[in-house]
Protein backbone atom coordinates (compact mmCIF):
# COMPACT_ATOMS: atom_id res chain seq x y z
CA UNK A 1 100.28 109.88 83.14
CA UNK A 2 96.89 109.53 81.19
CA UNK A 3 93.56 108.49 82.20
CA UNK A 4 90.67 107.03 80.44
CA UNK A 5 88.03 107.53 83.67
CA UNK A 6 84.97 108.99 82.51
CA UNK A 7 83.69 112.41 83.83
CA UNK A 8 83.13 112.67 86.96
CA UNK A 9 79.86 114.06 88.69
CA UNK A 10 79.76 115.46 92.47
CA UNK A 11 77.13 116.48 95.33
CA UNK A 12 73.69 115.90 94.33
CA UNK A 13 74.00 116.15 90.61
CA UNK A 14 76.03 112.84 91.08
CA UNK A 15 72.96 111.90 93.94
CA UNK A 16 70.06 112.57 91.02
CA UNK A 17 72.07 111.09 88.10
CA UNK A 18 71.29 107.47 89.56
CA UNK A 19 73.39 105.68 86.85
CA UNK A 20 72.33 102.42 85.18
CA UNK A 21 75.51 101.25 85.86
CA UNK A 22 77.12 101.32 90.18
CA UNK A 23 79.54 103.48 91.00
CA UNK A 24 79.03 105.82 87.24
CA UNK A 25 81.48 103.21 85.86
CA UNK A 26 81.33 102.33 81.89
CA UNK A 27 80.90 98.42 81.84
CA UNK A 28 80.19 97.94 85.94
CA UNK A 29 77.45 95.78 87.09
CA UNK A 30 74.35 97.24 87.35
CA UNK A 31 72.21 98.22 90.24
CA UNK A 32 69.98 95.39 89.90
CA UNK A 33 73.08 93.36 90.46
CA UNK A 34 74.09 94.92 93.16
CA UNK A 35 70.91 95.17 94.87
CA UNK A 36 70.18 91.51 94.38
CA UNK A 37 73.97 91.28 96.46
CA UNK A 38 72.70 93.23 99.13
CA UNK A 39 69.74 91.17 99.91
CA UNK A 40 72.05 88.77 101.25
CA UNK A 41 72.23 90.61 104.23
CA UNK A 42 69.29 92.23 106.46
CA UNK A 43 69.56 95.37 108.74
CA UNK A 44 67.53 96.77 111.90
CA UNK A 45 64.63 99.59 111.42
CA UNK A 46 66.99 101.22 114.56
CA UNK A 47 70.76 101.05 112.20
CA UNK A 48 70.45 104.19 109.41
CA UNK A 49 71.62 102.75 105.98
CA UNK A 50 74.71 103.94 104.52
CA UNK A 51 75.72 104.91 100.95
CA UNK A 52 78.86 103.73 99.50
CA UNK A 53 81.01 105.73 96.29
CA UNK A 54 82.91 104.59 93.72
CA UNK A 55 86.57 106.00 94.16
CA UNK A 56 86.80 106.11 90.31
CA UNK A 57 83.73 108.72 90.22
CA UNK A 58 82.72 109.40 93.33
CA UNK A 59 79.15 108.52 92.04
CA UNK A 60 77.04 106.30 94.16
CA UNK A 61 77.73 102.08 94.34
CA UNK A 62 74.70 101.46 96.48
CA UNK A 63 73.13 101.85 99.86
CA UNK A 64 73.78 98.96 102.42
CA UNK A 65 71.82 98.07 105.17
CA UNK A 66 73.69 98.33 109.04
CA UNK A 67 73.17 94.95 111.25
CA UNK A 68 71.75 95.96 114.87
CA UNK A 69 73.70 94.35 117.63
CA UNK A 70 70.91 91.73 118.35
CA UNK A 71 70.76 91.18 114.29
CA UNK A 72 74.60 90.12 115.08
CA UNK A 73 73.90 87.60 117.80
CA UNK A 74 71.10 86.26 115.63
CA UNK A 75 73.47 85.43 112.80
CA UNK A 76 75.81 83.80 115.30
CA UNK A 77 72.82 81.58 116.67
CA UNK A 78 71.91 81.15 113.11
CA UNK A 79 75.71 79.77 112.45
CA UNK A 80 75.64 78.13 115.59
CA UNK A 81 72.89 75.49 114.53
CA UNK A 82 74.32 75.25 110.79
CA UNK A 83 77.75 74.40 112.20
CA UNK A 84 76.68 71.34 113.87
CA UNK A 85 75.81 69.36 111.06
CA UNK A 86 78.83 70.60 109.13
CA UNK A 87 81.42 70.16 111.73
CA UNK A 88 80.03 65.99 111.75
CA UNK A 89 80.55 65.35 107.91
CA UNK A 90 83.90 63.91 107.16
CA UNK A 91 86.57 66.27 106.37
CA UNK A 92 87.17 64.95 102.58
CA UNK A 93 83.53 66.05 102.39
CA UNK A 94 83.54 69.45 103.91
CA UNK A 95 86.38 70.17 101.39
CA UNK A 96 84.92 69.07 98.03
CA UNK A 97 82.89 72.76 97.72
CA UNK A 98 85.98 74.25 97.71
CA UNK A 99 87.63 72.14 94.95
CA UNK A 100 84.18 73.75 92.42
CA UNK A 101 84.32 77.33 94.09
CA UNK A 102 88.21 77.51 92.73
CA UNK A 103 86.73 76.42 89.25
CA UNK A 104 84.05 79.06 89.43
CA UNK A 105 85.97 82.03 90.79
CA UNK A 106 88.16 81.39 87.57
CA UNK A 107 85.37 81.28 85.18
CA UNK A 108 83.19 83.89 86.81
CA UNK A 109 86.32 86.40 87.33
CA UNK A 110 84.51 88.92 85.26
CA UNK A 111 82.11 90.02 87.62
CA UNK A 112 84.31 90.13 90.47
CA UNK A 113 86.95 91.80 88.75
CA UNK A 114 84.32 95.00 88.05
CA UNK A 115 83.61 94.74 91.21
CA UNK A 116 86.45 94.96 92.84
CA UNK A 117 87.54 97.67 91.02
CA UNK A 118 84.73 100.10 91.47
CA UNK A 119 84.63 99.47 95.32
CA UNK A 120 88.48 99.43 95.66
CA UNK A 121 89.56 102.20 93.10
CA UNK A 122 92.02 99.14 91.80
CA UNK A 123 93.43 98.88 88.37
CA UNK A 124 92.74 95.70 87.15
CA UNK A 125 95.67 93.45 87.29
CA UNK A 126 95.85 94.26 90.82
CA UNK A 127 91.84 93.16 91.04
CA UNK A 128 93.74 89.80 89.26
CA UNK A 129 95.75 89.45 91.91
CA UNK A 130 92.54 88.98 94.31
CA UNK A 131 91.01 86.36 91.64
CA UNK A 132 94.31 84.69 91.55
CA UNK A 133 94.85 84.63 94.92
CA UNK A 134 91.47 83.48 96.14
CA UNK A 135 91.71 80.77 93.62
CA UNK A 136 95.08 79.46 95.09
CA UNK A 137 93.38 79.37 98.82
CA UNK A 138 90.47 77.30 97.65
CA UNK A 139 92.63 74.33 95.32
CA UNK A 140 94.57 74.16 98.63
CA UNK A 141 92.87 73.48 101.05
CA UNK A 142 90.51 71.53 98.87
CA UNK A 143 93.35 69.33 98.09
CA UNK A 144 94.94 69.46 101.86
CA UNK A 145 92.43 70.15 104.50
CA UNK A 146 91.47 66.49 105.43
CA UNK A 147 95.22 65.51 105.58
CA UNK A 148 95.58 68.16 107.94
CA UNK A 149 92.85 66.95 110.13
CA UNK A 150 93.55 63.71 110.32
CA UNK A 151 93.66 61.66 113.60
CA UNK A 152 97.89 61.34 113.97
CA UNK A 153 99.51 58.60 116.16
CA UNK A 154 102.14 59.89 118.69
CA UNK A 155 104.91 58.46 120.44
CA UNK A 156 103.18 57.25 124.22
CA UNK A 157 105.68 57.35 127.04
CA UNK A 158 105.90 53.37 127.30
CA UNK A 159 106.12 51.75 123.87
CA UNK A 160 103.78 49.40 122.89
CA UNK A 161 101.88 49.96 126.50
CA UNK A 162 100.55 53.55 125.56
CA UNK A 163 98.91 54.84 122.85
CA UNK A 164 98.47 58.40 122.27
CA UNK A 165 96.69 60.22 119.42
CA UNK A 166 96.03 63.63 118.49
CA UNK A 167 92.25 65.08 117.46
CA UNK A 168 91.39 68.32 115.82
CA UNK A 169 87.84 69.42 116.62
CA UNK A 170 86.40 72.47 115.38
CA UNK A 171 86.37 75.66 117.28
CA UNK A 172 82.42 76.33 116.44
CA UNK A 173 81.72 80.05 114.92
CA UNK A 174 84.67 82.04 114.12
CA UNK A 175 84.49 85.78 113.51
CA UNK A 176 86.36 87.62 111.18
CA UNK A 177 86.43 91.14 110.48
CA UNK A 178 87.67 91.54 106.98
CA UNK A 179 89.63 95.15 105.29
CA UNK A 180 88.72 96.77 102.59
CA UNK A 181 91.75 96.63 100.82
CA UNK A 182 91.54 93.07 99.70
CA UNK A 183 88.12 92.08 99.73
CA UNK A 184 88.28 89.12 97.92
CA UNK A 185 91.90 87.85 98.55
CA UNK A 186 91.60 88.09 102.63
CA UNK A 187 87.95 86.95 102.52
CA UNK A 188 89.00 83.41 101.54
CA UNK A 189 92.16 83.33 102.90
CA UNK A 190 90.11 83.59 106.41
CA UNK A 191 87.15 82.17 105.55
CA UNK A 192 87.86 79.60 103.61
CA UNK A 193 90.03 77.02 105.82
CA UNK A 194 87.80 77.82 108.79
CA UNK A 195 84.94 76.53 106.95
CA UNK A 196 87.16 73.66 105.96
CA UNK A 197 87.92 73.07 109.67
CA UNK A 198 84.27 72.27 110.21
CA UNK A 199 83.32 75.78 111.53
CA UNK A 200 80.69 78.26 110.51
CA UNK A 201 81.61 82.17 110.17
CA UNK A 202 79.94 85.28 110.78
CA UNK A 203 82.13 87.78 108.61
CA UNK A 204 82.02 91.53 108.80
CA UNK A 205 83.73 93.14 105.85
CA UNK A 206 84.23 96.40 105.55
CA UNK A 207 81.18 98.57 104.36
CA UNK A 208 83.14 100.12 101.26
CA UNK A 209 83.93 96.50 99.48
CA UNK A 210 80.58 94.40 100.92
CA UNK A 211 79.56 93.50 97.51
CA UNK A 212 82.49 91.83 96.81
CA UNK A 213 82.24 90.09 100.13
CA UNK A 214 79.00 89.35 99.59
CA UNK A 215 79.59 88.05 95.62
CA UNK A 216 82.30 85.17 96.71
CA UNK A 217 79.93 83.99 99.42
CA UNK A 218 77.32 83.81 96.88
CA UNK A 219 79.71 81.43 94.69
CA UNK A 220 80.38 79.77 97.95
CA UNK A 221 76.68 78.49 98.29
CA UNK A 222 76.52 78.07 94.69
CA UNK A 223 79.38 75.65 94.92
CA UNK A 224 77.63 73.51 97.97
CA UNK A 225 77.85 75.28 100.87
CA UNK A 226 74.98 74.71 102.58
CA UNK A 227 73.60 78.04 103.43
CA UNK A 228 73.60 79.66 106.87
CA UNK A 229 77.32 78.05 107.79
CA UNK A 230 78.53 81.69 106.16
CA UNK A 231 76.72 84.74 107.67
CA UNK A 232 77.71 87.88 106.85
CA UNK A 233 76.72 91.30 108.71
CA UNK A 234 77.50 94.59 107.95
CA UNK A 235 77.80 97.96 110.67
CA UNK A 236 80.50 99.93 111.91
CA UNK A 237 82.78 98.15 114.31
CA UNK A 238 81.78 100.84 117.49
CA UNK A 239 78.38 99.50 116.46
CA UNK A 240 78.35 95.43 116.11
CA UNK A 241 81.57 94.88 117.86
CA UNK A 242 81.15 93.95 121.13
CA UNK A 243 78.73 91.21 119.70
CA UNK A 244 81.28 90.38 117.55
CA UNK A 245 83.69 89.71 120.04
CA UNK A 246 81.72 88.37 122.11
CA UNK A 247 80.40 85.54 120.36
CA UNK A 248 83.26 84.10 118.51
CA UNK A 249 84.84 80.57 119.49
CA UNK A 250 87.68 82.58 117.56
CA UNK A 251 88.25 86.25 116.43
CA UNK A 252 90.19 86.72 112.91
CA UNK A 253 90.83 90.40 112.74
CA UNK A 254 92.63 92.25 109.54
CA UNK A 255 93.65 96.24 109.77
CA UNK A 256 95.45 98.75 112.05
CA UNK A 257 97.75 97.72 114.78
CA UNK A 258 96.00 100.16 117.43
CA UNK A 259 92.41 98.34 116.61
CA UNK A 260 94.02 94.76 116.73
CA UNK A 261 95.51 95.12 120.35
CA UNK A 262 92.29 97.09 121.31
CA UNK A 263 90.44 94.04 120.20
CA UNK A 264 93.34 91.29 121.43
CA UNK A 265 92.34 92.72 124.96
CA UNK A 266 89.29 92.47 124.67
CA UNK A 267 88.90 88.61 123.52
CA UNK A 268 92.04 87.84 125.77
CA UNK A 269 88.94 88.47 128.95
CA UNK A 270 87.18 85.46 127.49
CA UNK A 271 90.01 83.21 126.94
CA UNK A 272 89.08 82.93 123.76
CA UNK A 273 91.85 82.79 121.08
CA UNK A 274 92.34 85.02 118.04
CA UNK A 275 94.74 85.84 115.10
CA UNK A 276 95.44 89.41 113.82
CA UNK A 277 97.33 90.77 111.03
CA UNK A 278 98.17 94.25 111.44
CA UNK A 279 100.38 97.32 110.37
CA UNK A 280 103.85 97.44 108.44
CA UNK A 281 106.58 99.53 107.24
CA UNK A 282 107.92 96.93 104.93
CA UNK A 283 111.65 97.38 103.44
CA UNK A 284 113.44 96.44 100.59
CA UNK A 285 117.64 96.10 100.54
CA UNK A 286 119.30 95.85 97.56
CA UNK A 287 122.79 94.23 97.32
CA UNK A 288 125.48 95.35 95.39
CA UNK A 289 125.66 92.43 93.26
CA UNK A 290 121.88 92.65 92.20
CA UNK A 291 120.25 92.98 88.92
CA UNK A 292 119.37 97.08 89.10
CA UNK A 293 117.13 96.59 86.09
CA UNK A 294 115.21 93.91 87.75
CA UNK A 295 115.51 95.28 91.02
CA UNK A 296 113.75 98.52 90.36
CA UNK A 297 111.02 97.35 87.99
CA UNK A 298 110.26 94.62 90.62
CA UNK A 299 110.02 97.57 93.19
CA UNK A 300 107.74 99.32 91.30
CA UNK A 301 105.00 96.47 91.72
CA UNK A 302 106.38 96.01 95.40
CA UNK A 303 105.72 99.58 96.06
CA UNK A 304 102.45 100.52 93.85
CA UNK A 305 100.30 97.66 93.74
CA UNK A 306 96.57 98.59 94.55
CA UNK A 307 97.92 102.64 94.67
CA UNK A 308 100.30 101.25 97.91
CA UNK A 309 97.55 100.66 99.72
CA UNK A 310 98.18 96.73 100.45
CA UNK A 311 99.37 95.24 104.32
CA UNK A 312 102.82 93.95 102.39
CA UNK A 313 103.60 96.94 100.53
CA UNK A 314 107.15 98.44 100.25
CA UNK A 315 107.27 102.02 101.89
CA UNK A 316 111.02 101.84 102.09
CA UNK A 317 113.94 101.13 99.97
CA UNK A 318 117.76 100.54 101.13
CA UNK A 319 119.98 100.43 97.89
CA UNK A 320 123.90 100.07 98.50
CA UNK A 321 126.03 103.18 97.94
CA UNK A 322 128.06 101.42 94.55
CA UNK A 323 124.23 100.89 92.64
CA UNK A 324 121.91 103.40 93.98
CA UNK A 325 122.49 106.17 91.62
CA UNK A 326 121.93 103.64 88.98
CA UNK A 327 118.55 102.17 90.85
CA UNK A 328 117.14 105.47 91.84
CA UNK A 329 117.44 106.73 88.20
CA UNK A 330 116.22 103.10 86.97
CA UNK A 331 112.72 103.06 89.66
CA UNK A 332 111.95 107.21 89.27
CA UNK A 333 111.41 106.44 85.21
CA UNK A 334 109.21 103.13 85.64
CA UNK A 335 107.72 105.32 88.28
CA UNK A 336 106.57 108.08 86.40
CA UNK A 337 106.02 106.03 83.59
CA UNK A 338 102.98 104.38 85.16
CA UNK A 339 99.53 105.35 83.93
CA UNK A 340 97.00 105.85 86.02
CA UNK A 341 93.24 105.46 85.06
CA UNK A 342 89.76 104.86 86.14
CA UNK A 343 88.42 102.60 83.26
CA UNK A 344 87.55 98.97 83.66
CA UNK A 345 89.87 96.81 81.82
CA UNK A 346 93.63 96.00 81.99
CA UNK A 347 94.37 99.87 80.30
CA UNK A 348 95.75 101.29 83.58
CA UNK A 349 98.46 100.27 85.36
CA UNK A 350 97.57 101.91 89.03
CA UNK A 351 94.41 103.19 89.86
CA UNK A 352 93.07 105.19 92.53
CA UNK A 353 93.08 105.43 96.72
CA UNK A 354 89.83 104.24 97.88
CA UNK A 355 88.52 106.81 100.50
CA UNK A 356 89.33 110.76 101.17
CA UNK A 357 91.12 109.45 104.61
CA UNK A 358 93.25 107.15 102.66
CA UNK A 359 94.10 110.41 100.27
CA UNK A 360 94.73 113.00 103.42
CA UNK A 361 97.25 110.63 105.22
CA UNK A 362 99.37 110.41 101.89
CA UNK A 363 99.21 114.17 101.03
CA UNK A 364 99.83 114.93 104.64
CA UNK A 365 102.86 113.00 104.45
CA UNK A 366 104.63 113.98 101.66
CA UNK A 367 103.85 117.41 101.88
CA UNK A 368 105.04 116.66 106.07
CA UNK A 369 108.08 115.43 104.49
CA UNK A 370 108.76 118.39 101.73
CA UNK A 371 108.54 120.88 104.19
CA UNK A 372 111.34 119.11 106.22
CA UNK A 373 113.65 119.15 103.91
CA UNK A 374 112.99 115.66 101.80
CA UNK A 375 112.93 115.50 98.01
CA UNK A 376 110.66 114.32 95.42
CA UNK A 377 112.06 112.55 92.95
CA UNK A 378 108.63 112.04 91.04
CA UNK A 379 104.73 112.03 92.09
CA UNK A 380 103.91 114.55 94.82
CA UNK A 381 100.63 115.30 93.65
CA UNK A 382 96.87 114.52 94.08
CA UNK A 383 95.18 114.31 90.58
CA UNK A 384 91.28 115.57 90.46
CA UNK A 385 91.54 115.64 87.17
CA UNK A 386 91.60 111.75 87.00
CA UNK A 387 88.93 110.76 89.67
CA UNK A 388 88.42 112.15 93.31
CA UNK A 389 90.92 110.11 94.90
CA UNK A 390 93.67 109.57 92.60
CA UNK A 391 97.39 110.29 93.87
CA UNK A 392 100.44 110.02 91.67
CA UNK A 393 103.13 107.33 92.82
CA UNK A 394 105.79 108.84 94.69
CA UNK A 395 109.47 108.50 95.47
CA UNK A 396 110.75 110.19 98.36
CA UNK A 397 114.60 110.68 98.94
CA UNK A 398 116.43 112.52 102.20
CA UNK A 399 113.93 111.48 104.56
CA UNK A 400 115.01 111.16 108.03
CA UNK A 401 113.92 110.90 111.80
CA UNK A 402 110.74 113.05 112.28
CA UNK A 403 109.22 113.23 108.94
CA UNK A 404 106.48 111.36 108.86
CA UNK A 405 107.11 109.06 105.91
CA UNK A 406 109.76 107.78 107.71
CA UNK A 407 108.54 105.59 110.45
CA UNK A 408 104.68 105.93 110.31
CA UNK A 409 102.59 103.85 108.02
CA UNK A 410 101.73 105.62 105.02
CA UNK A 411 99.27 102.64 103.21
CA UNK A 412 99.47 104.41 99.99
CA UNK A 413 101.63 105.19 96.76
CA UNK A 414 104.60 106.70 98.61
CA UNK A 415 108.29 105.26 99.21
CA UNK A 416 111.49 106.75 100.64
CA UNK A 417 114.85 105.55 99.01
CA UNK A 418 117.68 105.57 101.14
CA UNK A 419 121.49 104.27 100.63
CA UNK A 420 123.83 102.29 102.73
CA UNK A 421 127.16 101.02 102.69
CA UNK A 422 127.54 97.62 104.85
CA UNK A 423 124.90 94.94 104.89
CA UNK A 424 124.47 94.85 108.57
CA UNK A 425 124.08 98.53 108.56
CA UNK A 426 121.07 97.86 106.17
CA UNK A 427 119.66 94.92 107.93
CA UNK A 428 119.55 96.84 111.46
CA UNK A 429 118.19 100.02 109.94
CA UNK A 430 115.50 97.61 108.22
CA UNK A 431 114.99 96.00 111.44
CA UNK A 432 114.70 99.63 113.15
CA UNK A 433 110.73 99.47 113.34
CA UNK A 434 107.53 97.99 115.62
CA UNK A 435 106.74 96.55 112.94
CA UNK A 436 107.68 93.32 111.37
CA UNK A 437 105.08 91.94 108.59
CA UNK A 438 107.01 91.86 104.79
CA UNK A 439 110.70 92.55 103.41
CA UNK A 440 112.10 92.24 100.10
CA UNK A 441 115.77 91.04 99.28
CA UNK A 442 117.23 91.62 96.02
CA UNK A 443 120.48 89.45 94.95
CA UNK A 444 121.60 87.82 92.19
CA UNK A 445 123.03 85.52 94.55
CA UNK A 446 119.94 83.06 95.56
CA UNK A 447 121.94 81.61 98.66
CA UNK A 448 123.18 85.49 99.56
CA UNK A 449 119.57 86.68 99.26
CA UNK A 450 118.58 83.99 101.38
CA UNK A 451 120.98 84.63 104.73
CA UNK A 452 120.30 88.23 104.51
CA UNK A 453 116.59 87.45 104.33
CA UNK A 454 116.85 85.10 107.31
CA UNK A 455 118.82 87.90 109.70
CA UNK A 456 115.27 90.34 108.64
CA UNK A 457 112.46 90.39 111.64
CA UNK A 458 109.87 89.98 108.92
CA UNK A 459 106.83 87.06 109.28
CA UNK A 460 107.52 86.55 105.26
CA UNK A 461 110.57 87.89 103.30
CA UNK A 462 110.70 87.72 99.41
CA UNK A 463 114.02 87.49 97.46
CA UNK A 464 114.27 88.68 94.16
CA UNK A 465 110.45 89.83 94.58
CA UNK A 466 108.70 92.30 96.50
CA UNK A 467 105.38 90.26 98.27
CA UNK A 468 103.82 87.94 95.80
CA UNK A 469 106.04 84.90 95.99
CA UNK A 470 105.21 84.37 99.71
CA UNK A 471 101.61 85.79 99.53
CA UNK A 472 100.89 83.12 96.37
CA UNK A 473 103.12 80.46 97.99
CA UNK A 474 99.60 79.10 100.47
CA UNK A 475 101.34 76.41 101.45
CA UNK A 476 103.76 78.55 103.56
CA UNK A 477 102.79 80.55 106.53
CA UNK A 478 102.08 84.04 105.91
CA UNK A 479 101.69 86.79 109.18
CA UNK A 480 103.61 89.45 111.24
CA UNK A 481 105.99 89.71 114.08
CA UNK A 482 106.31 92.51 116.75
CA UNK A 483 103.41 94.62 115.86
CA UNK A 484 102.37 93.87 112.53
CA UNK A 485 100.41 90.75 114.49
CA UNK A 486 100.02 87.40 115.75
CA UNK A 487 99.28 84.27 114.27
CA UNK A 488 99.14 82.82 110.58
CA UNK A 489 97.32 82.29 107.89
CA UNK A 490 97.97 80.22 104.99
CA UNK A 491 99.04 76.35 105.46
CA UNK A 492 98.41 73.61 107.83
CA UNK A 493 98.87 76.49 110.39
CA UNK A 494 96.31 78.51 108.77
CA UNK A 495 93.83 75.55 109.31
CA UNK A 496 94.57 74.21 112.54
CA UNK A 497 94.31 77.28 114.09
CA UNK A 498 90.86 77.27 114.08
CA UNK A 499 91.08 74.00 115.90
CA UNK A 500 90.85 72.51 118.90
CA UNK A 501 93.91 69.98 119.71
CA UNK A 502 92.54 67.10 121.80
CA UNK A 503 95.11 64.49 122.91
CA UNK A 504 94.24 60.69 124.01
CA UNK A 505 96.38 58.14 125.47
CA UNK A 506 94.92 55.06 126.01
CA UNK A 507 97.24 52.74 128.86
CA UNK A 508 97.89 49.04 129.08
CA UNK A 509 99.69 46.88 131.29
CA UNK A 510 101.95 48.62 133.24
CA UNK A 511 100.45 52.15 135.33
CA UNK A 512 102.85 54.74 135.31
CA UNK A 513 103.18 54.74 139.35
CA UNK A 514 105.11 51.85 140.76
CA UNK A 515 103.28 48.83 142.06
CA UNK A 516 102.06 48.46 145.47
CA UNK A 517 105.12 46.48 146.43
CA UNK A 518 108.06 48.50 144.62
CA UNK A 519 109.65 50.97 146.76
CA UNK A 520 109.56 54.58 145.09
CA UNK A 521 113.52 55.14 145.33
CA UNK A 522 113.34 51.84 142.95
CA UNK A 523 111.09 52.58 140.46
CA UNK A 524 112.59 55.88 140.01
CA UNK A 525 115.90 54.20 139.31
CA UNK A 526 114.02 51.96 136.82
CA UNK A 527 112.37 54.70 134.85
CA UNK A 528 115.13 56.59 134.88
CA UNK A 529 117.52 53.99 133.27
CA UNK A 530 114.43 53.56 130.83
CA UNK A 531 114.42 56.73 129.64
CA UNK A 532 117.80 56.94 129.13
CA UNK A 533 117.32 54.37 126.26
CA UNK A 534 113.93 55.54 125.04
CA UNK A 535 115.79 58.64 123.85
CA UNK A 536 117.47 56.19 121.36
CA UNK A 537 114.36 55.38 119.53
CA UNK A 538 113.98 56.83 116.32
CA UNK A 539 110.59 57.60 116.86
CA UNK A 540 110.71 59.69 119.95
């Protein structure tokens, strides 16, 4: 595994070195660029700034500003009064901004790209899957959103007498507390059909990947968002939560399951509806009859993708008994084959964990596992000598009950292979888990692939790939069951659920109680024989 990161600098020589460039990163934006991001947001005298590193360097990125709780209502007021005015132009209007922002996040990649990778630690074709991903979101519901809103007849209980329609009306200000892991990709995926909906959002992201928050709602304005509709604030949640939560018309949290059902509870008190997406440990089965070749480089990218450390990552692998010699050999080679580095560019092909907690849960687990007994196959191993957070991708074999690897989340470059020798036996062991957010199917048997995929307690299940063909597929939905979350996001779901339903029936003629003269026992007969043939109608 090589490297082309450049040298890296620690404690305050790093502090006086103050590089042209954020982060310490050859060809990274510079701090003028960065500052002129962070003067998108404002933060009290009483909230101490906070200084953010580059996980390629460990240099500084830049110092951001920490919203006060009143700072946080303010920006909801703010949105409040913007949203009123947005939420009354038509819906084929509302959408047209997002129709140019797709065009300009594809011609102004560049600068998100760098970016992205010097907050994240990402290589860059995993920064590319952000760009592509963010681009998708916004020609979607650009194209769809006022379909989706549109006033729709309904069936009325007495045809041609009642005439029923359904309305979707904005919820008002939605809150969303966005992850650091995907900063672009999850930022529009939330943000962008709840603007489309007619609301305004206050956003938190997290502190470590602001700027590139803060960059795509820069392009949002620049493609005619009128400003103000998109607020974003920045502060630790224990700080500007509980304004957070208790301001939204509608809470859209991303991150760990024991924070989502903290924060479920709390919005549940105010009756106020939300829609998480939480924690997995996402499986793979491969069937005898499946392409090893295919199967294991596809697993690489299931299982190493931005260093593991993505909410649909594969952390375990069931391979049947008659191929898994074959696979195992096949996925350790691609694995150690990667190459890791620290550069800007498309050179490296995994790059680094983004913060030290992120780098002590993964050596805590594999080392938790080694010293019970479980064998690794490749990886094992922090690397200082690439960057300060760089980890080696791991295979893990002989894990069982009580290791950690084997049931906790380990959101990083580490996967256990196991074998198995009937399908159900592999389907029940995959379904052995709280959690329930991605799986991956590998056949070469499409239809095969398919039934197995449909017995898996997964909210999306890839066959023949590990996450991307449901996570670029926008118009299906895409969330967790059990305790990987609740809700969706992605198509007409991932709209309307920052909607209001409103439903009007508008009666003529006959009222649906019987006249003054017709006994009840009657006009219950009479109904009753009606309904009866109503449930012929092809429309009901």
């Amino acid at each position: 595994m090589t490297s082309t990161t450049p040298a890296n600098l620690s404690g305050a020589a790093a502090d006086a070195a103050q590089p042209a460039t954020i982060g310490g990163v050859a060809g990274a934006p510079t701090a003028d660029r960065a500052a002129r991001l962070v003067a998108r947001v404002t933060g009290g005298e009483d909230s101490a700034p906070v200084r953010m590193r580059a996980p390629f360097t460990g240099l500084p990125i830049t110092t951001l500003p920490q919203a006060t709780d009143a700072e946080v209502r303010s920006a909801f007021a703010a949105a409040r009064e913007a949203q009123r005015g947005w939420a009354a132009r038509p819906a084929a209007d509302r959408q047209r901004f997002l129709v140019r922002l797709h065009d300009l996040i594809l011609d102004r990649q560049a600068e998100a790209l760098d970016l992205v990778q010097v907050e994240a630690g990402k290589a860059r074709i995993d920064a590319f899957d952000e760009i592509s991903a963010s681009a998708l979101v916004a020609a979607y519901y650009g194209k769809h959103s006022a379909k989706f809103l549109a006033p729709r007849r309904r069936a009325g209980v007495i045809p041609g007498l009642t005439k029923a329609g359904e309305l979707h009306h904005p919820k008002g200000v939605v809150g969303i507390i966005s992850p650091w892991n995907y900063p672009l990709a999850l930022t529009a995926m939330d943000v962008f059909p709840a603007l489309a909906a007619g609301n305004a959002v206050v956003q938190k992201p997290d502190n470590q990947t602001a700027l590139s928050a803060l960059w795509l709602q820069e392009l949002a304005e620049e493609a005619g968002l009128p400003a103000g509709l998109w607020q974003v604030v920045l502060g630790r949640g224990s700080a500007i939560g509980p304004a957070l939560v208790e301001e939204c018309d509608y809470l859209c949290f991303t991150g760990s399951t024991p924070t989502g059902k903290d924060l479920a509870g709390q919005i549940a008190r105010r009756l106020t509806s939300y829609s998480l997406e939480l924690g997995g440990k996402n499986p793979m089965i491969v069937l005898p009859d499946a392409d090893v070749a295919k199967a294991a480089t596809g697993a690489v990218t299931a299982c190493f993708s931005s260093a593991g450390q993505l909410c649909v990552s594969v952390e375990r692998i069931y391979v049947h008994e008659s191929v898994r010699e074959e696979f195992t050999r096949a996925f350790v080679a691609r694995t150690a084959a990667l190459k890791l580095g620290g550069a800007l560019g498309y050179s490296a092909q995994m790059g680094s964990l983004t913060s030290e907690s992120q780098l002590k849960t993964v050596s805590t687990h594999v080392e938790d596992a080694r010293a019970k007994g479980a064998q690794v196959l490749t990886g094992g191993r922090a690397r200082p000598d690439l960057g300060p957070l760089f980890y080696e991708p791991t295979v893990l074999t002989g894990v069982t009950a009580g290791m950690l690897p084997f049931a906790d989340e380990t959101f990083g470059p580490v996967v256990s292979v196991y074998g198995y020798t009937d399908v159900t036996e592999a389907i029940e062991r995959a379904n052995d888990t709280p959690f329930g957010l991605n799986a991956s199917v590998w056949s070469r048997n499409g239809r095969a692939g398919w039934e197995v995929a449909a017995r898996l307690k997964a909210g999306t299940v890839n066959v023949n790939e590990g996450y991307a063909a449901t996570f670029g597929s926008v118009g299906v939905p895409m969330g967790g069951m059990k305790e990987s979350g609740a809700g969706r996001r992605n198509g007409a779901e991932g709209l309307l659920k920052y909607t209001e339903a409103q439903s009007i029936a508008v009666q003529r003629g006959l009222a649906l109680r019987p006249p003054r003269r017709v006994p009840g026992s009657v006009w219950a007969r009479m109904m009753t024989s009606s309904m009866k043939l109503l449930r012929h109608l092809p429309w009901r």
